[in-house]
N, C-alpha and C. Protein backbone atom coordinates (compact mmCIF):
# COMPACT_ATOMS: atom_id res chain seq x y z
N UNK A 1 -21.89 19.23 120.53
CA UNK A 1 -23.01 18.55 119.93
C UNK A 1 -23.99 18.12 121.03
N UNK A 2 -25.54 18.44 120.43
CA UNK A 2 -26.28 17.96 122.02
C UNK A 2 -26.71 16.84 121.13
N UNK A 3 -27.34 16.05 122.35
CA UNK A 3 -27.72 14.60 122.61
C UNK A 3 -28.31 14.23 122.50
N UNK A 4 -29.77 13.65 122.44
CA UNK A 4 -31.06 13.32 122.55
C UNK A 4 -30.58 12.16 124.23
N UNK A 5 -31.79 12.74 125.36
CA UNK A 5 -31.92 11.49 126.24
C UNK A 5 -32.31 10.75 126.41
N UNK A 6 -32.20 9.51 126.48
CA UNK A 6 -32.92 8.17 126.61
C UNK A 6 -33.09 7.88 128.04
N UNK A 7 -33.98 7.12 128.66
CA UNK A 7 -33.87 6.10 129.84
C UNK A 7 -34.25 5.38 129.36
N UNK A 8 -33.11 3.89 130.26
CA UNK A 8 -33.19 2.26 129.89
C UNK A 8 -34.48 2.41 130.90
N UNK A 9 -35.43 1.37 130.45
CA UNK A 9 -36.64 0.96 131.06
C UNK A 9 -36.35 0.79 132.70
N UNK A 10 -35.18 0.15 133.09
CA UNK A 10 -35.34 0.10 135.09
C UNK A 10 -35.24 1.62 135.20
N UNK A 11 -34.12 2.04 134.68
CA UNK A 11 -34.02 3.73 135.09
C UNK A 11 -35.49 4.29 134.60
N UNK A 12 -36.46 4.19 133.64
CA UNK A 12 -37.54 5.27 133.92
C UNK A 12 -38.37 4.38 134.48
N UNK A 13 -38.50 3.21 134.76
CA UNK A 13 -39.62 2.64 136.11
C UNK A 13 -38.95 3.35 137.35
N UNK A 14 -37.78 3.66 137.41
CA UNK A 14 -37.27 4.30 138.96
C UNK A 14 -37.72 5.97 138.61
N UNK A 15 -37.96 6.41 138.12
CA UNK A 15 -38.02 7.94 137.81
C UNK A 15 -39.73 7.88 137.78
N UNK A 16 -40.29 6.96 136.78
CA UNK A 16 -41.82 6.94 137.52
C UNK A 16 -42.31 6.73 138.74
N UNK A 17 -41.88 5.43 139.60
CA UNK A 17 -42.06 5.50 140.84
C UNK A 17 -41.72 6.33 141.73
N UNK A 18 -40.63 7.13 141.52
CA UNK A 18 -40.42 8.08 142.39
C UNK A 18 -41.60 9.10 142.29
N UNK A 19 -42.11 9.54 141.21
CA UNK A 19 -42.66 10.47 141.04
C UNK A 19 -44.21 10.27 141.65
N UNK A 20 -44.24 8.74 141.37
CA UNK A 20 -45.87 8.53 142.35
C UNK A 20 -45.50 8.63 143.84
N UNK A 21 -44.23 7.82 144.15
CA UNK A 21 -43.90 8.56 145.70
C UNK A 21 -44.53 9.74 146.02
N UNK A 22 -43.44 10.57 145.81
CA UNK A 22 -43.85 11.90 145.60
C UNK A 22 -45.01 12.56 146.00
N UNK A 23 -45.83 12.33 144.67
CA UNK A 23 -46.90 12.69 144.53
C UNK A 23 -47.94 11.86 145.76
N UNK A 24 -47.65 11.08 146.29
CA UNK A 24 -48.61 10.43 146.75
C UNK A 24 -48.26 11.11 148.21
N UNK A 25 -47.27 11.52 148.42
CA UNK A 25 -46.88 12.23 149.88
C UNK A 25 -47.40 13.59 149.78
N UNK A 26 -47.09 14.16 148.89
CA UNK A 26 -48.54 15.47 148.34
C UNK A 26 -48.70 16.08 147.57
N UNK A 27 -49.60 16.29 147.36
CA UNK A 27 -50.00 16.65 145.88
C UNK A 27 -48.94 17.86 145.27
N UNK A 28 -48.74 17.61 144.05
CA UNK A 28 -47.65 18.82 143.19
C UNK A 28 -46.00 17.92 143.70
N UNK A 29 -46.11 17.62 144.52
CA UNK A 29 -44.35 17.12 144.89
C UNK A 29 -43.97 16.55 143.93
N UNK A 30 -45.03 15.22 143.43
CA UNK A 30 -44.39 14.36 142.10
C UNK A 30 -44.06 15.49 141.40
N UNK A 31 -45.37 16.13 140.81
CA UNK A 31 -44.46 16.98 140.01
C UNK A 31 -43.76 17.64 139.90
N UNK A 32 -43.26 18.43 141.03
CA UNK A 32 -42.08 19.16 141.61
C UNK A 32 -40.81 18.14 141.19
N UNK A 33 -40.97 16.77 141.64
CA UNK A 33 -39.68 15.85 141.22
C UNK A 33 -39.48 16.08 139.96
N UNK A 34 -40.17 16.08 139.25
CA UNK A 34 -40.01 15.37 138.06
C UNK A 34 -39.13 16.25 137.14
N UNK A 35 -39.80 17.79 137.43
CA UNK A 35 -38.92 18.93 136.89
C UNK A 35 -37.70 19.09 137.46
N UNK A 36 -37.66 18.92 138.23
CA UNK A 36 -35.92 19.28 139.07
C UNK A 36 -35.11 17.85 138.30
N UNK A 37 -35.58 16.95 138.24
CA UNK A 37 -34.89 15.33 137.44
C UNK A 37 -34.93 15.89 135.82
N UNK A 38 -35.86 16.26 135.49
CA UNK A 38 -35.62 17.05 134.16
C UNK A 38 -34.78 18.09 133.71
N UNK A 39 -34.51 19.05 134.74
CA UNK A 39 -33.68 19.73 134.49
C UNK A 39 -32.53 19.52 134.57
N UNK A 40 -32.15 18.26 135.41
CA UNK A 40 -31.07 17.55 135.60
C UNK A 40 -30.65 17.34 133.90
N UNK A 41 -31.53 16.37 133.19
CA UNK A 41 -31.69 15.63 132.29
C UNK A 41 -30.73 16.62 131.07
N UNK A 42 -31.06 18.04 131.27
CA UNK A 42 -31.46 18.85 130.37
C UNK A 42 -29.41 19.39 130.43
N UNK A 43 -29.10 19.65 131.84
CA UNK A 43 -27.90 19.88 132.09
C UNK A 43 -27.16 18.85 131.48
N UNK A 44 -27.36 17.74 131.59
CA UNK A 44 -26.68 16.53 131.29
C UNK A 44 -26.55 16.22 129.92
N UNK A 45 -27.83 16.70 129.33
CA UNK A 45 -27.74 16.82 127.81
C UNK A 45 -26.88 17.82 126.96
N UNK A 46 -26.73 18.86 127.80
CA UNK A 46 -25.77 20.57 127.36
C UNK A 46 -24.24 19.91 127.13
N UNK A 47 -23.99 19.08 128.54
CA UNK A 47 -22.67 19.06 128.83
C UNK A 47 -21.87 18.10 129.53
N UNK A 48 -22.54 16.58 128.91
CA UNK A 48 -22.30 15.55 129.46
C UNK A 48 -20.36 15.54 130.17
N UNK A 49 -19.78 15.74 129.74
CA UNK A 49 -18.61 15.41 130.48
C UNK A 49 -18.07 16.04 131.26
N UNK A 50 -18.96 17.35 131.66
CA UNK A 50 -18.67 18.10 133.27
C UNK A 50 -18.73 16.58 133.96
N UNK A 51 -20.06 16.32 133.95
CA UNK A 51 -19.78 15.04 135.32
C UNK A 51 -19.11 14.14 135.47
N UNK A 52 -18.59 14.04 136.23
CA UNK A 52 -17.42 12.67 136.98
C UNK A 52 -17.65 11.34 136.65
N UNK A 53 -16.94 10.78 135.64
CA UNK A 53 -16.78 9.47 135.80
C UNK A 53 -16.51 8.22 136.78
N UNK A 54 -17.21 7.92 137.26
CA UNK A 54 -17.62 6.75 138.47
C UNK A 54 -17.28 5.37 138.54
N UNK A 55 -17.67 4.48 137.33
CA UNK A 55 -17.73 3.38 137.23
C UNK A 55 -17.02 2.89 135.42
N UNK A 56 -15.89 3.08 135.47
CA UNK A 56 -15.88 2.64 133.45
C UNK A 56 -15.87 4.35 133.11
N UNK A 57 -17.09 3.86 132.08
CA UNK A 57 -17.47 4.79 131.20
C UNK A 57 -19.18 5.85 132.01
N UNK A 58 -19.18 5.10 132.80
CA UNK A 58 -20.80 5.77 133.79
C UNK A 58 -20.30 6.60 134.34
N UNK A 59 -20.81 7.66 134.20
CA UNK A 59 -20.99 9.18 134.86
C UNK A 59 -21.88 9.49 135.72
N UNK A 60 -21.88 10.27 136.76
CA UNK A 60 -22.92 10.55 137.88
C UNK A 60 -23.40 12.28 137.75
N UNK A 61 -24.73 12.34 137.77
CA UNK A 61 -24.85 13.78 138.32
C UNK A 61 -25.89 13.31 139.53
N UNK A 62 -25.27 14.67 140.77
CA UNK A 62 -26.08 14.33 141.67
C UNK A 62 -26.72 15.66 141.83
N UNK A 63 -28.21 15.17 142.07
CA UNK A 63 -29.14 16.15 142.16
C UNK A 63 -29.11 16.78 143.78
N UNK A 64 -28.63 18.84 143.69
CA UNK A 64 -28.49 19.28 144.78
C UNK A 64 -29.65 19.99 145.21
N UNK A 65 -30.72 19.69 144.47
CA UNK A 65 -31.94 20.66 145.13
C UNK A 65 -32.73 19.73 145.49
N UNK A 66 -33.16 19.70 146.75
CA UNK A 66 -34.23 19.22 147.37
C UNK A 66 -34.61 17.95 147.39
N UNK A 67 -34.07 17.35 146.41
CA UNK A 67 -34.19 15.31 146.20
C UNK A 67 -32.70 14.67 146.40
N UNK A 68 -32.84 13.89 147.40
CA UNK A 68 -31.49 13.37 147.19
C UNK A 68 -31.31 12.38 146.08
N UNK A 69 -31.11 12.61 144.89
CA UNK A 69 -30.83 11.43 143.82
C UNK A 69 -29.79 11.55 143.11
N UNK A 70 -28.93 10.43 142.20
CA UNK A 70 -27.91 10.47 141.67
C UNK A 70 -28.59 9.86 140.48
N UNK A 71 -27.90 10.75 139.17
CA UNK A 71 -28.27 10.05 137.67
C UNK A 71 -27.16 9.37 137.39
N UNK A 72 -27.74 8.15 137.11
CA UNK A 72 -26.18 7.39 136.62
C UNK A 72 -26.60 7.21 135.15
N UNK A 73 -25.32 7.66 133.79
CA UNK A 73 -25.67 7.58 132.58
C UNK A 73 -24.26 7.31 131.96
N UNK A 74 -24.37 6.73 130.45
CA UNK A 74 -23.67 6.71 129.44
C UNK A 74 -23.68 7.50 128.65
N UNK A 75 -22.17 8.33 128.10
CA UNK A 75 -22.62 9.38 127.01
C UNK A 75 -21.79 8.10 125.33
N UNK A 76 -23.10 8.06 124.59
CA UNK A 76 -22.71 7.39 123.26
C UNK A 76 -22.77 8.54 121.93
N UNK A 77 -22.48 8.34 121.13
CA UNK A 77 -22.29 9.01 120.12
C UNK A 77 -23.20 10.17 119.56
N UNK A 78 -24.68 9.45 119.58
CA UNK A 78 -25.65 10.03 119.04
C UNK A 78 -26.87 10.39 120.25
N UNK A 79 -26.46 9.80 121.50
CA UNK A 79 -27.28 9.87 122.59
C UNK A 79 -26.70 9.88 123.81
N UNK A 80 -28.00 10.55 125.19
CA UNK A 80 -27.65 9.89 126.36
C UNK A 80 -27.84 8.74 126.91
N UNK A 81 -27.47 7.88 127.68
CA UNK A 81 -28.55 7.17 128.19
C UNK A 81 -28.32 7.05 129.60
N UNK A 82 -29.36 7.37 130.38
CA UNK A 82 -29.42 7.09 131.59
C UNK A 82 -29.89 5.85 131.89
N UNK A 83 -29.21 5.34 133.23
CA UNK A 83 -28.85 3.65 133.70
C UNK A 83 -29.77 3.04 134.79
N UNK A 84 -29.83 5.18 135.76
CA UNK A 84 -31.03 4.64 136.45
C UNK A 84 -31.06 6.72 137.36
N UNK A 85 -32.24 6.43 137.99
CA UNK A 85 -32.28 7.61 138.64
C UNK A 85 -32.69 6.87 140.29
N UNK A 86 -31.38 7.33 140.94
CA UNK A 86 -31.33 6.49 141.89
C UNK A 86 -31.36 7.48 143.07
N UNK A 87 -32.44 7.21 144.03
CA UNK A 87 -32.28 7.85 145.65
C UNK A 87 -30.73 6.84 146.39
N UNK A 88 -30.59 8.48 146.99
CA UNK A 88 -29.43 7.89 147.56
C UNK A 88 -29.03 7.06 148.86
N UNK A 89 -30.50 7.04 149.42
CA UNK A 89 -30.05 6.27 150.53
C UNK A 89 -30.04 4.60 150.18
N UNK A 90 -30.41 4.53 148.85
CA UNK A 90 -30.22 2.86 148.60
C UNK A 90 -28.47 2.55 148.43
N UNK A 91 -28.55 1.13 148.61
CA UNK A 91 -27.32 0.71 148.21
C UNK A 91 -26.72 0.43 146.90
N UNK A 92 -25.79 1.27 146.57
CA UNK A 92 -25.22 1.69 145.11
C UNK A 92 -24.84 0.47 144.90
N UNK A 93 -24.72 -0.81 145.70
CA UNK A 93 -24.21 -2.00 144.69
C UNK A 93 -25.44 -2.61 143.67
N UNK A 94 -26.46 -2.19 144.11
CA UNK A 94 -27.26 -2.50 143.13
C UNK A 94 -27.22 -2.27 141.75
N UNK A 95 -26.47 -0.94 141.53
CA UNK A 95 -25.46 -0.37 140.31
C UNK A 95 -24.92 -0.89 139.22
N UNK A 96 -23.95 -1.82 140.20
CA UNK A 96 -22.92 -2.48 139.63
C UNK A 96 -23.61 -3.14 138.45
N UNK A 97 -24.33 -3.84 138.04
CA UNK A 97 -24.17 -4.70 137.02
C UNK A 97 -25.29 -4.04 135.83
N UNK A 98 -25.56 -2.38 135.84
CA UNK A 98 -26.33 -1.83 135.12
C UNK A 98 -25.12 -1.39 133.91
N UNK A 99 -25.35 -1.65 132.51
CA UNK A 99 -24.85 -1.18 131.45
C UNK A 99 -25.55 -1.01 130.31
């Protein structure tokens, strides 16, 4: 069964800002992010429980092309939801208290 995806509001303020990053370092990159995080989105939606359970019930996919980021999400019944789209050089305890 596929999914419909959601992002909780910090996770798509982190997926927007990245993308003005991005973009602001040069032109097309945001949008270059945004599709490679989408296609993420899109994998994650096919086949949520390939990815590794991390934290509980939070699952990680980590993005291997060209962005270092990790999706952290919940798979619920009728949906996805992603928790946050996180670069990886931050500190994952910031994590912890996302549900």
């Amino acid at each position: 069964m596929k999914r419909d995806v959601v992002l909780r509001r910090l996770a798509d303020q982190e997926f927007e800002s990245s993308i003005a990053y991005y973009e602001n370092e040069r032109e097309g990159l945001g949008k270059e992010f945004r599709a490679v995080i989408e296609q993420y989105f899109q994998r994650i939606a096919d086949d949520p429980e390939w990815f590794p359970k991390v934290r509980g019930e939070v699952r990680r996919a980590v993005v291997i092309r060209r962005f270092p980021f990790a999706i952290h999400f919940l798979i619920e019944t009728e949906r996805i939801v992603i928790l946050s789209v996180f670069h990886t050089s931050r500190n994952p305890e910031q994590l912890k208290y996302r549900r």
